[in-house]
N, C-alpha and C. Protein backbone atom coordinates (compact mmCIF):
# COMPACT_ATOMS: atom_id res chain seq x y z
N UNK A 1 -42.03 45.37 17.03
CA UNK A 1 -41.09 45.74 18.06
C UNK A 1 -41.04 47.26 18.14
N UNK A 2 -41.08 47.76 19.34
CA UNK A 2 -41.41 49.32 19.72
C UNK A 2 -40.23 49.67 20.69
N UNK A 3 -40.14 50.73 20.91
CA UNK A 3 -39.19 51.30 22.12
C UNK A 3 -39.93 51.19 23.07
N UNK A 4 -39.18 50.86 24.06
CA UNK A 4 -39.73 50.62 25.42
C UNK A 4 -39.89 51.74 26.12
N UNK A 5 -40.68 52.12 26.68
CA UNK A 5 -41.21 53.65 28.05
C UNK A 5 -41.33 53.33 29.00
N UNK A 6 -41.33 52.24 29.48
CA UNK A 6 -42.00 51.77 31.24
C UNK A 6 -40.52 51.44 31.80
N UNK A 7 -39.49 51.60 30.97
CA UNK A 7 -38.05 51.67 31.38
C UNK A 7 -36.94 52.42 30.48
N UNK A 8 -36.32 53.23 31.33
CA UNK A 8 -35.42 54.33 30.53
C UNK A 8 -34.43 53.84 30.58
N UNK A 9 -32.89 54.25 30.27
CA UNK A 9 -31.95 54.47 30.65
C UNK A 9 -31.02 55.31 30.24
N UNK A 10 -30.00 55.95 30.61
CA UNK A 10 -29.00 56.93 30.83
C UNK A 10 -27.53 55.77 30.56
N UNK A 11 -26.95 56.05 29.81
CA UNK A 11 -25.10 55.44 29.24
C UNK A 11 -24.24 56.75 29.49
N UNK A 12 -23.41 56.35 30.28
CA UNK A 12 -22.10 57.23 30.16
C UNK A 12 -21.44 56.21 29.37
N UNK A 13 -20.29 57.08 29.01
CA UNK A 13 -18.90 56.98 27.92
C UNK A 13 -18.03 57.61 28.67
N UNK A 14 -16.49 56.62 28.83
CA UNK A 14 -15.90 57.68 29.47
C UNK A 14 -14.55 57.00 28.63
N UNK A 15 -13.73 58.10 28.77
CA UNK A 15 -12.05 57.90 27.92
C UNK A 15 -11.18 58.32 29.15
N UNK A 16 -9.89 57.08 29.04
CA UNK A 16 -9.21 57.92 30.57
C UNK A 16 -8.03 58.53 30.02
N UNK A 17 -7.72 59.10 31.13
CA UNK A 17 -7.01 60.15 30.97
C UNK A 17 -5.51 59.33 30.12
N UNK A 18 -4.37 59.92 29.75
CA UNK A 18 -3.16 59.23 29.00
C UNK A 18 -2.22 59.06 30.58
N UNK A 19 -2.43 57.45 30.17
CA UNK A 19 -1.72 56.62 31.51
C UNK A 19 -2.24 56.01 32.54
N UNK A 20 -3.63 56.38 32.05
CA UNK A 20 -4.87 55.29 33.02
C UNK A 20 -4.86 53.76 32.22
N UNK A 21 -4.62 52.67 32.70
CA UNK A 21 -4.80 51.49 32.24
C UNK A 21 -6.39 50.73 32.69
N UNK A 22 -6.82 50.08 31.70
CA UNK A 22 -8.32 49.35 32.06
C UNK A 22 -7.93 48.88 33.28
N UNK A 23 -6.60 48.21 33.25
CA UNK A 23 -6.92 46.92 34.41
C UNK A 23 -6.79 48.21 35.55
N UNK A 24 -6.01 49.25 36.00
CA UNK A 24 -6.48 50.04 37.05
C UNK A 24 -7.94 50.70 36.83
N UNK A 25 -8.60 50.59 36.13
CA UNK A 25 -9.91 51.21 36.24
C UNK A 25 -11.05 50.06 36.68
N UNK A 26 -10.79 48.57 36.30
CA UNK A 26 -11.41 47.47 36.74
C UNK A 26 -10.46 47.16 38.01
N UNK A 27 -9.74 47.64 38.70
CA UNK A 27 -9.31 46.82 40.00
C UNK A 27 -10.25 47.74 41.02
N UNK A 28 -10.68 49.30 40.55
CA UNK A 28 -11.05 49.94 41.51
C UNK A 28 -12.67 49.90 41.29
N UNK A 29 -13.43 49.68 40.22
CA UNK A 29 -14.53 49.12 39.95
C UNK A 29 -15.82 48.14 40.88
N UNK A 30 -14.98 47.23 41.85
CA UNK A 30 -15.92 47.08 42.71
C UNK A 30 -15.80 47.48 43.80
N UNK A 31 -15.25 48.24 44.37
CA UNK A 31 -15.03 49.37 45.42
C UNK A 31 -16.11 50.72 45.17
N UNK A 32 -15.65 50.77 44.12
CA UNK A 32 -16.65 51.65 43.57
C UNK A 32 -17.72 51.82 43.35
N UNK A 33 -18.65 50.63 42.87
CA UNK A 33 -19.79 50.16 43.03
C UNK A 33 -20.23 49.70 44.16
N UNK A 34 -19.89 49.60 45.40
CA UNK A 34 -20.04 48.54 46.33
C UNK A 34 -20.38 50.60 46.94
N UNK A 35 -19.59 51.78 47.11
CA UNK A 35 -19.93 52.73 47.30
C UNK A 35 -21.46 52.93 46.73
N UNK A 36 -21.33 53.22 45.31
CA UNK A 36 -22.60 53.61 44.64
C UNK A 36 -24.03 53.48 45.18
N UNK A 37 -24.03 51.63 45.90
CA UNK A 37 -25.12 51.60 46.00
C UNK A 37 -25.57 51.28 46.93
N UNK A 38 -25.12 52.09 47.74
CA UNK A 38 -25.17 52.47 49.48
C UNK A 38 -25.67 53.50 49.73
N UNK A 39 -26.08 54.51 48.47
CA UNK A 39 -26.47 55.81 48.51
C UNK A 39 -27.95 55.56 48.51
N UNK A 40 -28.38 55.80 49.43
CA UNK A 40 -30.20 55.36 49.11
C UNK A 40 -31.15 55.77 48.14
N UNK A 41 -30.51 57.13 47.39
CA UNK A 41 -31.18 57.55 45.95
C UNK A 41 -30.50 56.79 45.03
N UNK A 42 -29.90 56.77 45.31
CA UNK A 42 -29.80 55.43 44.21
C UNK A 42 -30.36 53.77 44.04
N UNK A 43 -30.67 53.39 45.42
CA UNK A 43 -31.54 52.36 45.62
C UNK A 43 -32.93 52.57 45.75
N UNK A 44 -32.91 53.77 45.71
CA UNK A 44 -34.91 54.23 45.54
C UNK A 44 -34.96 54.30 44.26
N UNK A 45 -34.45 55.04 43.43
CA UNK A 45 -34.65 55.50 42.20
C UNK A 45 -33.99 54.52 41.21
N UNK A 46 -33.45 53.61 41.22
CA UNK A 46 -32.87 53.10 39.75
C UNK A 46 -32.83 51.39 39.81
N UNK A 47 -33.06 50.90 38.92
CA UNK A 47 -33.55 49.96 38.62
C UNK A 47 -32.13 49.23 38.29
N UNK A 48 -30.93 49.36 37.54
CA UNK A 48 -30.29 48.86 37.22
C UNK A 48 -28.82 49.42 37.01
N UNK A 49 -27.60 49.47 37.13
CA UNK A 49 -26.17 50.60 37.55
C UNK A 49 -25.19 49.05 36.92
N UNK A 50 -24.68 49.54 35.64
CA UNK A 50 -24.18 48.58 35.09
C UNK A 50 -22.87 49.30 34.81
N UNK A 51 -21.50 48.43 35.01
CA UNK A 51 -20.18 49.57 34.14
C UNK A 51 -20.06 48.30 33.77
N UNK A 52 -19.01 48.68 32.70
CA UNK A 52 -18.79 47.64 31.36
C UNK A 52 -17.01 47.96 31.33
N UNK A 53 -16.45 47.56 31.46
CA UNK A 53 -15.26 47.72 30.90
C UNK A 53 -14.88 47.01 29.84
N UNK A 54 -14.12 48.07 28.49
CA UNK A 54 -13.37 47.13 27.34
C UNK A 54 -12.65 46.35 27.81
N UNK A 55 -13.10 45.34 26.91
CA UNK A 55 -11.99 44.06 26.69
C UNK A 55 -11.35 43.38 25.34
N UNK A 56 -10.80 43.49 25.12
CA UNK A 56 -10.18 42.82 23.80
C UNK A 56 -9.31 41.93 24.17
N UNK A 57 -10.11 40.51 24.54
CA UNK A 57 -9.01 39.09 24.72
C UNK A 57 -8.46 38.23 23.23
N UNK A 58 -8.82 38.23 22.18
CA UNK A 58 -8.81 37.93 21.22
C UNK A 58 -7.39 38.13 20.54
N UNK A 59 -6.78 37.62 19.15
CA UNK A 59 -5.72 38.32 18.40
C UNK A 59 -5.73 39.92 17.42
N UNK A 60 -7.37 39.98 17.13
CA UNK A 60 -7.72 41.13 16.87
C UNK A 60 -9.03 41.68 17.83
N UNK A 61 -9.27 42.77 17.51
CA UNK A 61 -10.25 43.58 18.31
C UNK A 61 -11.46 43.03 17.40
N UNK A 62 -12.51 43.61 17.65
CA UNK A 62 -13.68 43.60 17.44
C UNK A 62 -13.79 44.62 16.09
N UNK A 63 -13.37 45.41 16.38
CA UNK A 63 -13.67 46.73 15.36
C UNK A 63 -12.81 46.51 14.01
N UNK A 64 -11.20 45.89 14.11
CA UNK A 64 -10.99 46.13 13.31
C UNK A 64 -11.38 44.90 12.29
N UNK A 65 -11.83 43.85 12.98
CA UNK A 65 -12.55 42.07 12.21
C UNK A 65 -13.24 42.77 11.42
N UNK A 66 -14.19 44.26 11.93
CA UNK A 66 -15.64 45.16 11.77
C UNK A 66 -15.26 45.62 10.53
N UNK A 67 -13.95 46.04 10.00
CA UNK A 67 -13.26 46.79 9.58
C UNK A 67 -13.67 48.33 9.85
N UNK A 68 -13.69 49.18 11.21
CA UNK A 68 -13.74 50.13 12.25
C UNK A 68 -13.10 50.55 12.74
N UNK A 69 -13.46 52.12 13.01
CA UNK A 69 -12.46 52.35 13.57
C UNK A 69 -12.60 52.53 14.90
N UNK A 70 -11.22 52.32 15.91
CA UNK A 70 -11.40 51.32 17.07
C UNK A 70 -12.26 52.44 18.28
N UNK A 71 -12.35 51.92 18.87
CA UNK A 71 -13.79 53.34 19.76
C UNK A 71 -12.72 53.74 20.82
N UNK A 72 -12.22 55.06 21.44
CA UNK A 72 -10.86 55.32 22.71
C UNK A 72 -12.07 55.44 23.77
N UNK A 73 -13.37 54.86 24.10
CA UNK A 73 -13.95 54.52 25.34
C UNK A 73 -13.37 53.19 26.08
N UNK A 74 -13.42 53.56 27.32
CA UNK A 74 -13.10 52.48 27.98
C UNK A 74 -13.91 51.94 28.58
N UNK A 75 -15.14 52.49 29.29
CA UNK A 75 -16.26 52.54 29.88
C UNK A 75 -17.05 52.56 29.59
N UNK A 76 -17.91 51.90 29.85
CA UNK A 76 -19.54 52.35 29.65
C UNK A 76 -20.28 52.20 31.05
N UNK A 77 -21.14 53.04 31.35
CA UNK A 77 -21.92 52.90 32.52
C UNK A 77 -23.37 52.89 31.72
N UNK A 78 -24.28 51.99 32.72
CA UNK A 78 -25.94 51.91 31.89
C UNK A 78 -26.49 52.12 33.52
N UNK A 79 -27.40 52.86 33.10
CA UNK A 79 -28.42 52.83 34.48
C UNK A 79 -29.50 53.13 33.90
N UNK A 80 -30.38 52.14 34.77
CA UNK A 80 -32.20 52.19 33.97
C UNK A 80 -33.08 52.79 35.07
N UNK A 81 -34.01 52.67 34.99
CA UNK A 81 -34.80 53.32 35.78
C UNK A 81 -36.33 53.53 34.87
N UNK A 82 -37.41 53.38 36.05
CA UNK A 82 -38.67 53.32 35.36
C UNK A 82 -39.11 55.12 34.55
N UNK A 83 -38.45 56.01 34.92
CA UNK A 83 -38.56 57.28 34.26
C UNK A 83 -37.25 57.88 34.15
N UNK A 84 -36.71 58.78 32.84
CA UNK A 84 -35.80 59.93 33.13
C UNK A 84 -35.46 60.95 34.28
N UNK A 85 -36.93 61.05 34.83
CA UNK A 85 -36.88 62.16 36.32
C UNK A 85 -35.97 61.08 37.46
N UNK A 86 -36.44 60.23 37.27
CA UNK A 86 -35.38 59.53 38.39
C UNK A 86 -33.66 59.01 38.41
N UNK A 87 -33.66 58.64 37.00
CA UNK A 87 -32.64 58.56 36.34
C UNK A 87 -31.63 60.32 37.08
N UNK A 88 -32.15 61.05 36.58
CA UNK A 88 -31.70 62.37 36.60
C UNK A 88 -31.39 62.76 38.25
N UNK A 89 -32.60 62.80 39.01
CA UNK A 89 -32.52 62.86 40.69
C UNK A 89 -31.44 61.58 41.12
N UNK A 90 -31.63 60.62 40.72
CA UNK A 90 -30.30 60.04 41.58
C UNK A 90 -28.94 60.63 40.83
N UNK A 91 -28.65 60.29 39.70
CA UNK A 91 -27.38 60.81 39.74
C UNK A 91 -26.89 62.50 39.38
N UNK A 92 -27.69 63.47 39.81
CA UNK A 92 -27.50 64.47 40.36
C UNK A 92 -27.32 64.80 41.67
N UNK A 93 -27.71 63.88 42.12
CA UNK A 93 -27.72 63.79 44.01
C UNK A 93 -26.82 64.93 44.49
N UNK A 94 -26.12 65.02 45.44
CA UNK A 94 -25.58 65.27 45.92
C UNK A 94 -23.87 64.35 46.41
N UNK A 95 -24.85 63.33 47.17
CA UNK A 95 -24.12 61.80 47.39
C UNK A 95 -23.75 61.44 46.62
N UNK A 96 -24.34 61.20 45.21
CA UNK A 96 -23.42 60.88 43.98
C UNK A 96 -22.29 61.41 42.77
N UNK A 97 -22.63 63.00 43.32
CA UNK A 97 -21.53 63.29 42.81
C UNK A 97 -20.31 63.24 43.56
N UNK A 98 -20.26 63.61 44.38
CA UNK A 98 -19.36 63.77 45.39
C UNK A 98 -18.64 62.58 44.79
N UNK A 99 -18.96 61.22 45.31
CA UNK A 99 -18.27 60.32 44.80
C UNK A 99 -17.66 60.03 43.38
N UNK A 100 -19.15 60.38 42.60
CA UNK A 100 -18.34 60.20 41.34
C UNK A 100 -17.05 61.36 40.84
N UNK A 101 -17.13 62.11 41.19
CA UNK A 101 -16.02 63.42 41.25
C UNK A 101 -14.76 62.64 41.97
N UNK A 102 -14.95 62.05 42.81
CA UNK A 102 -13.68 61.49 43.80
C UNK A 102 -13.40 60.25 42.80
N UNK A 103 -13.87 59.97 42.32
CA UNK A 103 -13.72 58.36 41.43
C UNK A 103 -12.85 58.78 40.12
N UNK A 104 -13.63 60.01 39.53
CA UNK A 104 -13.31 60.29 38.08
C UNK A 104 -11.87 61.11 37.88
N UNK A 105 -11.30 61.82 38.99
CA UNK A 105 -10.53 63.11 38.77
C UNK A 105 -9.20 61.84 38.84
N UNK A 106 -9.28 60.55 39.21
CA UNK A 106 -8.34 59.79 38.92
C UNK A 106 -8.50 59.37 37.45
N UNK A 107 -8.88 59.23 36.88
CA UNK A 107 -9.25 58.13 35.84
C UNK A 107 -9.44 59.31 34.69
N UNK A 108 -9.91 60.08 34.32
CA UNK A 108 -10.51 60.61 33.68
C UNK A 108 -11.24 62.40 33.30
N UNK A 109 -11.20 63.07 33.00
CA UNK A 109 -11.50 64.49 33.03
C UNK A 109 -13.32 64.70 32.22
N UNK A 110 -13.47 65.68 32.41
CA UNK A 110 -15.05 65.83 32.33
C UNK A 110 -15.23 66.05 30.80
N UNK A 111 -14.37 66.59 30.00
CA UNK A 111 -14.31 66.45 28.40
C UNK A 111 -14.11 65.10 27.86
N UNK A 112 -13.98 64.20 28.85
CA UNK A 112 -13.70 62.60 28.33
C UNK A 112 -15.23 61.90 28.61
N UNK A 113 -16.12 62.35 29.48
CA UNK A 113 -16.89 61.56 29.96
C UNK A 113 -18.40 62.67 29.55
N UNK A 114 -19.18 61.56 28.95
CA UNK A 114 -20.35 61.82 27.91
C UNK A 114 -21.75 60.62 28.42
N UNK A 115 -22.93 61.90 29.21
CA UNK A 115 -23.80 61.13 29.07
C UNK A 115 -24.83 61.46 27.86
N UNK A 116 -25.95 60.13 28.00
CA UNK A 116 -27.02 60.64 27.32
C UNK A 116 -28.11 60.07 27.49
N UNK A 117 -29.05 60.13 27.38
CA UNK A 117 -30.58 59.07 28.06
C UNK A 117 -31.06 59.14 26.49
N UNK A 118 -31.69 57.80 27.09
CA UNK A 118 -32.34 57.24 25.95
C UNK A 118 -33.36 56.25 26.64
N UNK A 119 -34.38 56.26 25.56
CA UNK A 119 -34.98 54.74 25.51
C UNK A 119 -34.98 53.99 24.71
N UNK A 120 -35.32 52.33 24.66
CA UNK A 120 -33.94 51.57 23.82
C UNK A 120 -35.29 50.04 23.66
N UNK A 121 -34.72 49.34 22.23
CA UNK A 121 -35.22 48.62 22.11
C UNK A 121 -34.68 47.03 22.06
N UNK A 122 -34.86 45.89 22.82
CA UNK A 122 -34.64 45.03 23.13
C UNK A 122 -34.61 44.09 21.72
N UNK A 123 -33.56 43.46 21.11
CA UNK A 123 -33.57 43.18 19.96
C UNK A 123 -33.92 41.55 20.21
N UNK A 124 -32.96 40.99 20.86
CA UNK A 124 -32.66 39.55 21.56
C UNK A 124 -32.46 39.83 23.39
N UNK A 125 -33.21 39.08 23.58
CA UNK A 125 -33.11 38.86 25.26
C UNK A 125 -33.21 37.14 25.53
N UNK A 126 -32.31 36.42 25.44
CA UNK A 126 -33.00 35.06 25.82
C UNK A 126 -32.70 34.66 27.42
């Protein structure tokens, strides 16, 4: 088993601001996406635009069963794409910031929100 190259991807992390609740960050979530991918660099260039929101339905979390300590992300965004250069050109756009700037200055500040690219290895896929 090897890292994969014929597909990248880029994860944001984001923490919201004190008094942002998940469930307001998932009510505005497909509004938001339903924007995203209307932007045509983003439908040329990327293969896959995933957000994740925490959930902890359970009596304990995940982390602390883990015995961990608990992660203050709320978000995760994944976007793949067959290279980093594209990865990079769509969400530098123009079109996409704009929006994502209009999305984030509710939710979140730019010291909360952390990307990073990577390429990644598929452990289980069934």
């Amino acid at each position: 088993m090897s890292l994969r190259t014929d597909r990248v991807r880029a994860v944001g992390l984001l923490r919201y601001r004190p008094g942002v609740t998940n469930e307001e960050a998932k009510a505005n979530g497909p509004r938001l996406v339903e924007t995203i991918k209307s932007i045509p660099i983003i439908q040329k260039n990327l293969l896959k635009y995933e957000l994740t929101f925490k959930t902890e339905r359970l009596g304990t979390t995940l982390a602390s069963d883990l015995g961990l300590q608990e992660a203050d992300t709320g978000v995760m965004v994944v976007v793949e794409a067959e290279t980093h250069e594209k990865i990079r050109e769509a969400l530098t756009s123009p079109e996409y910031r704009k929006i994502i700037a209009g999305a984030l200055e509710n939710a979140t500040s730019m010291d909360k929100y952390h990307w990073f690219s990577a390429e990644f290895m598929t452990v289980i896929d069934k």
